[in-house]
C-alpha atoms as a PDB file:
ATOM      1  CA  UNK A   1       0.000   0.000   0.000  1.00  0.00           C
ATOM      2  CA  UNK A   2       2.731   2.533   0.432  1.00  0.00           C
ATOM      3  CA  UNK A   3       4.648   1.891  -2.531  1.00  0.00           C
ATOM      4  CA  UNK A   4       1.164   2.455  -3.993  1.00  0.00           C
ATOM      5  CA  UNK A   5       1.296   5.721  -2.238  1.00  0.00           C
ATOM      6  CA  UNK A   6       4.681   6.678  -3.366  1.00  0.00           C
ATOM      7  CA  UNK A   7       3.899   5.900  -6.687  1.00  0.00           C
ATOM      8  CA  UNK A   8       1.186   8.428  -7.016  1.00  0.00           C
ATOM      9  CA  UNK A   9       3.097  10.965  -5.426  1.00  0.00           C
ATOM     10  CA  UNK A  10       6.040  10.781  -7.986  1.00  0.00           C
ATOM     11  CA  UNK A  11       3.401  10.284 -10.817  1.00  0.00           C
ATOM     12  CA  UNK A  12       1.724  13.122  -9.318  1.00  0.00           C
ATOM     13  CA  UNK A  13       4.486  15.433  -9.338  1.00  0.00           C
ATOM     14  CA  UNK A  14       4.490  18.112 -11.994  1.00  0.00           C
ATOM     15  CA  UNK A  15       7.872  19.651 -12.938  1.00  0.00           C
ATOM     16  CA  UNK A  16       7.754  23.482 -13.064  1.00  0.00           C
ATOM     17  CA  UNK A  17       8.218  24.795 -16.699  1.00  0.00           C
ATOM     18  CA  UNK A  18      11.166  25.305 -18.139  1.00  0.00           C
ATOM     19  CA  UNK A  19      12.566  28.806 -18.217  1.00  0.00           C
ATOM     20  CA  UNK A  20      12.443  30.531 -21.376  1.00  0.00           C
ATOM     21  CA  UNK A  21      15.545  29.999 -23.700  1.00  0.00           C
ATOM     22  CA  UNK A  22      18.341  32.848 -23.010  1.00  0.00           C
ATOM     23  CA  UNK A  23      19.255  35.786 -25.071  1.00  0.00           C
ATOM     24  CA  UNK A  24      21.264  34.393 -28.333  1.00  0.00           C
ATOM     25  CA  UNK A  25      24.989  35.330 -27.431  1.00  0.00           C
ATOM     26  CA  UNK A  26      26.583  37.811 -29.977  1.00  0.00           C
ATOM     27  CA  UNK A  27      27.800  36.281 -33.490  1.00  0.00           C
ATOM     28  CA  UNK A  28      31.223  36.144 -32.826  1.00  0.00           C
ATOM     29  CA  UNK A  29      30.591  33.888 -29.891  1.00  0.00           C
ATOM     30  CA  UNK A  30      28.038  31.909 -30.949  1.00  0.00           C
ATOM     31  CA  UNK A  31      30.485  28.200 -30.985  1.00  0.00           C
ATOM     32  CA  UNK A  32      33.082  29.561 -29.178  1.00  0.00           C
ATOM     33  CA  UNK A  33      31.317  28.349 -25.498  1.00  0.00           C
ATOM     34  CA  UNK A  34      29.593  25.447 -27.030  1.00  0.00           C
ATOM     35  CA  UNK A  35      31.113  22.419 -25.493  1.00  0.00           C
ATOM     36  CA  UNK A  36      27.564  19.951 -25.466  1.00  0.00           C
ATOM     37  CA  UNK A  37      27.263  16.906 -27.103  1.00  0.00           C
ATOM     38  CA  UNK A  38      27.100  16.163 -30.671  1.00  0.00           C
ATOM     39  CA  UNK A  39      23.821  16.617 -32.699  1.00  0.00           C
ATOM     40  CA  UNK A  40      23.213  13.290 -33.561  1.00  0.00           C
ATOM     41  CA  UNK A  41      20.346  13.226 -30.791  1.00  0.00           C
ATOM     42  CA  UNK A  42      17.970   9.949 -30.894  1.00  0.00           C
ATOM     43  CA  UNK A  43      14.813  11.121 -29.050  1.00  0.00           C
ATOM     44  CA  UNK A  44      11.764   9.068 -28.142  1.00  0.00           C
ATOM     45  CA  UNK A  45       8.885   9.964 -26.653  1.00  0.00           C
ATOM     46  CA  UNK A  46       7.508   7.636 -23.673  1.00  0.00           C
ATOM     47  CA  UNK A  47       3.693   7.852 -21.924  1.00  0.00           C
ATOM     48  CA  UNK A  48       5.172   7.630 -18.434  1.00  0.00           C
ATOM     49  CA  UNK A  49       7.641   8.352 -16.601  1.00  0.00           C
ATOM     50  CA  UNK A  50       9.980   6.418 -14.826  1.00  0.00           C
ATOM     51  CA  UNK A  51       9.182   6.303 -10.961  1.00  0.00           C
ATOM     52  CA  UNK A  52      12.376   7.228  -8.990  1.00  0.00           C
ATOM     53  CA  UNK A  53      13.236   6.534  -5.567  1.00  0.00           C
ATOM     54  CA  UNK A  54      16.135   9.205  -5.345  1.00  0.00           C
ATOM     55  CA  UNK A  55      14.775  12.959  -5.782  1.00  0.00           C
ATOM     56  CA  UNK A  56      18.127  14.181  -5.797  1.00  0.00           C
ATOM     57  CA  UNK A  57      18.434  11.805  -9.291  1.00  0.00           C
ATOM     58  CA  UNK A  58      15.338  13.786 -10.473  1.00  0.00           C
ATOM     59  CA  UNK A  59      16.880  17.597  -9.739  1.00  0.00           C
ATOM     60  CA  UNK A  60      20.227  16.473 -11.541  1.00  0.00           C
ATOM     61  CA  UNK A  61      18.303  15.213 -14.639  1.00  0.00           C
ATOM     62  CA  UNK A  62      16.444  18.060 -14.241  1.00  0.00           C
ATOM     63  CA  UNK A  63      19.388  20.755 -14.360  1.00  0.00           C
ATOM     64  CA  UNK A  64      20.747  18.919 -16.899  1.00  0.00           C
ATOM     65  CA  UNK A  65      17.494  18.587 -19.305  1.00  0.00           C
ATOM     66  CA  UNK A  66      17.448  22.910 -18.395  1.00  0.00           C
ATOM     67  CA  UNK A  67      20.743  22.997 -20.367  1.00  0.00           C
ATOM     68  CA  UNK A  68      20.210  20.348 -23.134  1.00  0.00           C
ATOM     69  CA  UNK A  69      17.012  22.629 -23.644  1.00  0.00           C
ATOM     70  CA  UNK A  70      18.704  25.549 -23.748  1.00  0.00           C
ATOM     71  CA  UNK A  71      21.771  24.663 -25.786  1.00  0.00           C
ATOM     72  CA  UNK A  72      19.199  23.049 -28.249  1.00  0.00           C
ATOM     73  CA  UNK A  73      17.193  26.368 -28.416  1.00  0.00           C
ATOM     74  CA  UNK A  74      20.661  28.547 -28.756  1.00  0.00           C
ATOM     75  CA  UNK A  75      21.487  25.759 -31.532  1.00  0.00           C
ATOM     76  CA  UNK A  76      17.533  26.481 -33.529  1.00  0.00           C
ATOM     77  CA  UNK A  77      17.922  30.219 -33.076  1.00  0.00           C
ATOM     78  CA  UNK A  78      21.765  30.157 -35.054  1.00  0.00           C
ATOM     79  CA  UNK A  79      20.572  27.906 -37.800  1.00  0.00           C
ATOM     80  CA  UNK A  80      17.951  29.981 -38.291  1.00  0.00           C
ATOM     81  CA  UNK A  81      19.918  33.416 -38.020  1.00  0.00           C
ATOM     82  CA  UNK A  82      22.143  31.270 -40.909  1.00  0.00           C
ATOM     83  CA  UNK A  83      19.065  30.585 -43.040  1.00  0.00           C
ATOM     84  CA  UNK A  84      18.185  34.501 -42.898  1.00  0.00           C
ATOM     85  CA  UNK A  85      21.432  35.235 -43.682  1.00  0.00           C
ATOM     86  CA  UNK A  86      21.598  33.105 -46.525  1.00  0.00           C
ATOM     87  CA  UNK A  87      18.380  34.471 -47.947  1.00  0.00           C
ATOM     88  CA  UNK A  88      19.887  38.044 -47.847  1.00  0.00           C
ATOM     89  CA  UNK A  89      23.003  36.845 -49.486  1.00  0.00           C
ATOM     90  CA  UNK A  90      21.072  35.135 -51.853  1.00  0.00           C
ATOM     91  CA  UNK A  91      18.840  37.970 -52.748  1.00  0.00           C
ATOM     92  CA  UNK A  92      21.644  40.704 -53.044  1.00  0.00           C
ATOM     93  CA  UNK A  93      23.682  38.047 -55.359  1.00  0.00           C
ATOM     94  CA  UNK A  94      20.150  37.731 -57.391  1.00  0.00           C
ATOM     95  CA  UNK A  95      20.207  41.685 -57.449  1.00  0.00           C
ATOM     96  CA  UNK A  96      23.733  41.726 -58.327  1.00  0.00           C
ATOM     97  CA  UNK A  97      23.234  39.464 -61.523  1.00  0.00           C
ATOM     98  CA  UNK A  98      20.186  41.180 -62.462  1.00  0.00           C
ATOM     99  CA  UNK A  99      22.516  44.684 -62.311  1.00  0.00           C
ATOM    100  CA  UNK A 100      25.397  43.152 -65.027  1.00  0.00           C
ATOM    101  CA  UNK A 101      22.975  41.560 -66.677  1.00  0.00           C
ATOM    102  CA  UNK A 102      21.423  45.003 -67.899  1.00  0.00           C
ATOM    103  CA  UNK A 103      24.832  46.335 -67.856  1.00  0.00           C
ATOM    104  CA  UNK A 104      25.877  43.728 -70.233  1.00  0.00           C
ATOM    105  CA  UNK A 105      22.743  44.625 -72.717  1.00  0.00           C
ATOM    106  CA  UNK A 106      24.102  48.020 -72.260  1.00  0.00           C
ATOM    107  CA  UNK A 107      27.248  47.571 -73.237  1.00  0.00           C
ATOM    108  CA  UNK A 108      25.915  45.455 -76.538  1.00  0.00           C
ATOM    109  CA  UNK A 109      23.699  47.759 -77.960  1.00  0.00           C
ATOM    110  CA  UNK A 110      26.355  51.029 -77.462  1.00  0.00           C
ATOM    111  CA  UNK A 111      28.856  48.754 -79.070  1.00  0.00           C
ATOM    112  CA  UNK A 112      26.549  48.174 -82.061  1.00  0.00           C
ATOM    113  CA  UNK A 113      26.014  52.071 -82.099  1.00  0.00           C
ATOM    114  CA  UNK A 114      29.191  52.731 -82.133  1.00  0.00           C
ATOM    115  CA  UNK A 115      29.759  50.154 -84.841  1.00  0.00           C
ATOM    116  CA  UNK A 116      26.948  51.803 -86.793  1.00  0.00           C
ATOM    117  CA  UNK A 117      28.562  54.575 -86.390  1.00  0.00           C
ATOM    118  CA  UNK A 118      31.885  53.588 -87.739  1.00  0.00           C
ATOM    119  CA  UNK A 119      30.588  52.073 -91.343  1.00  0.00           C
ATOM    120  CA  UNK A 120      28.720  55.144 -91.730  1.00  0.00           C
ATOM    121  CA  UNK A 121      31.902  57.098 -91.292  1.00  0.00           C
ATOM    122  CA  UNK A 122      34.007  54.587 -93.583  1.00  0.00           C
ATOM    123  CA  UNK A 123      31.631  55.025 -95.790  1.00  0.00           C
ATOM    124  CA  UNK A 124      31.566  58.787 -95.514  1.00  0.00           C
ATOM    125  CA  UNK A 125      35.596  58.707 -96.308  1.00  0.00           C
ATOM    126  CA  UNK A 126      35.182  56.275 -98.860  1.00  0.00           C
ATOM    127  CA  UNK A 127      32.864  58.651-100.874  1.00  0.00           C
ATOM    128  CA  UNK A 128      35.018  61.252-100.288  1.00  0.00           C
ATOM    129  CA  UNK A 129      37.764  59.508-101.649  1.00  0.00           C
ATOM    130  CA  UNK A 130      36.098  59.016-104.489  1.00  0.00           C
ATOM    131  CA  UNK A 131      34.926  62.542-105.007  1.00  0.00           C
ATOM    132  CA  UNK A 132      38.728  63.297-104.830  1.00  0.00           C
ATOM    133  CA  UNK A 133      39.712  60.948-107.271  1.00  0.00           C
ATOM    134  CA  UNK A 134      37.202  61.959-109.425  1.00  0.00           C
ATOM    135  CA  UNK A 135      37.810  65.951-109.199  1.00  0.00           C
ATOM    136  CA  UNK A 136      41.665  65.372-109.667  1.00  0.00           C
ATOM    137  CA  UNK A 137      40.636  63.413-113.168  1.00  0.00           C
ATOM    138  CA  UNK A 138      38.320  66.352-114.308  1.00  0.00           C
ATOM    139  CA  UNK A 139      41.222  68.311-113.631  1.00  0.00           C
ATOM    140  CA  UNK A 140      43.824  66.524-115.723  1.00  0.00           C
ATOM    141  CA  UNK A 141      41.666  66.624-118.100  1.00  0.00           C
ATOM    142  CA  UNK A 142      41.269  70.157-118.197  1.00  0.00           C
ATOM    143  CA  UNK A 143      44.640  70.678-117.779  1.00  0.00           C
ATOM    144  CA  UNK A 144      45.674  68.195-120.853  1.00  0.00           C
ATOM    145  CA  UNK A 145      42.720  70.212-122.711  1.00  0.00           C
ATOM    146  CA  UNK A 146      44.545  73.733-122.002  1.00  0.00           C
ATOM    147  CA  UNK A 147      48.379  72.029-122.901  1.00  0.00           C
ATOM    148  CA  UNK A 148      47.439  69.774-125.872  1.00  0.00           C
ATOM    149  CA  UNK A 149      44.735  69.734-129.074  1.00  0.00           C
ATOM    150  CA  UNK A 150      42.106  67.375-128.957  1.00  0.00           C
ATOM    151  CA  UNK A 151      43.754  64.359-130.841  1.00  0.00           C
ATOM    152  CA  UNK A 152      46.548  64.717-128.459  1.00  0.00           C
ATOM    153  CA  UNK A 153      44.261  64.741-125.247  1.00  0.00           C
ATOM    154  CA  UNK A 154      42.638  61.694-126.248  1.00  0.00           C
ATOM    155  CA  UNK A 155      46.242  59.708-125.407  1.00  0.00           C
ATOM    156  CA  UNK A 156      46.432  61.277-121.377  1.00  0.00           C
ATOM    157  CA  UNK A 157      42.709  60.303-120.865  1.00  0.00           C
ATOM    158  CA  UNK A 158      42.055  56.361-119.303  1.00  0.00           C
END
């Protein structure tokens, strides 16, 4: 009958809630004071709990669930600080190749301008090369005109 008795007290008890997790430490610190165990945790989930005959047993697992808790908790709030820093880094390097992407269509269509530009001018020079070439033959042949008759201009002319 009293075992009965203890049994309900221990099933009775209720463990006071856990404290809320702390402040996370500043980002240069953040693995720094991290000495818990690995994260390879295997966790199972069990309808009672074990009935202990040593309370001082219970306060130790206790403490020491407190800190598993709150390590886990520091360990969710960096991953996630790491995942919102990721996203910014991966927006601002979207942003980034958006920027010499337009840059680059920039850069084509002034360099077709400016290539535009340079077969008009070619062409420009080449017509008025040809205007030179054909003013310095009017004037030969004006010149052989004024020098020679006409049976003897006939011979300078192409």
């Amino acid at each position: 009958m009293e075992e009965i008795h203890q049994e309900m007290q221990l099933l009775s008890f209720t463990a006071p809630p856990p404290p809320p997790p702390p402040p996370p430490p500043p980002s240069d610190l953040r693995f720094e004071n991290f000495h818990g165990p690995s994260l390879d945790l295997q966790l199972s989930i069990s309808l009672s709990t074990p009935i202990q005959d040593n309370n001082n047993y219970n306060n130790k697992n206790n403490n020491i669930d407190n800190d598993n808790y709150r390590e886990i908790e520091t360990l969710k709030w960096e991953a996630a600080q790491q995942i919102r820093l990721a996203a910014v880094e991966r927006a601002y390097a979207e942003r980034m190749m958006e920027m010499a992407r337009k840059e680059m269509e920039t850069a084509r269509s002034e360099f077709a301008r400016a290539r535009s530009l340079w077969e008009r001018a070619r062409d420009e020079v080449d017509k008025a090369q040809r205007m030179k070439e054909r003013a310095f033959r009017v004037s030969k042949d004006s010149m052989c005109m004024e020098v020679t008759c006409c049976c003897c201009s006939q011979k300078f002319r192409p």
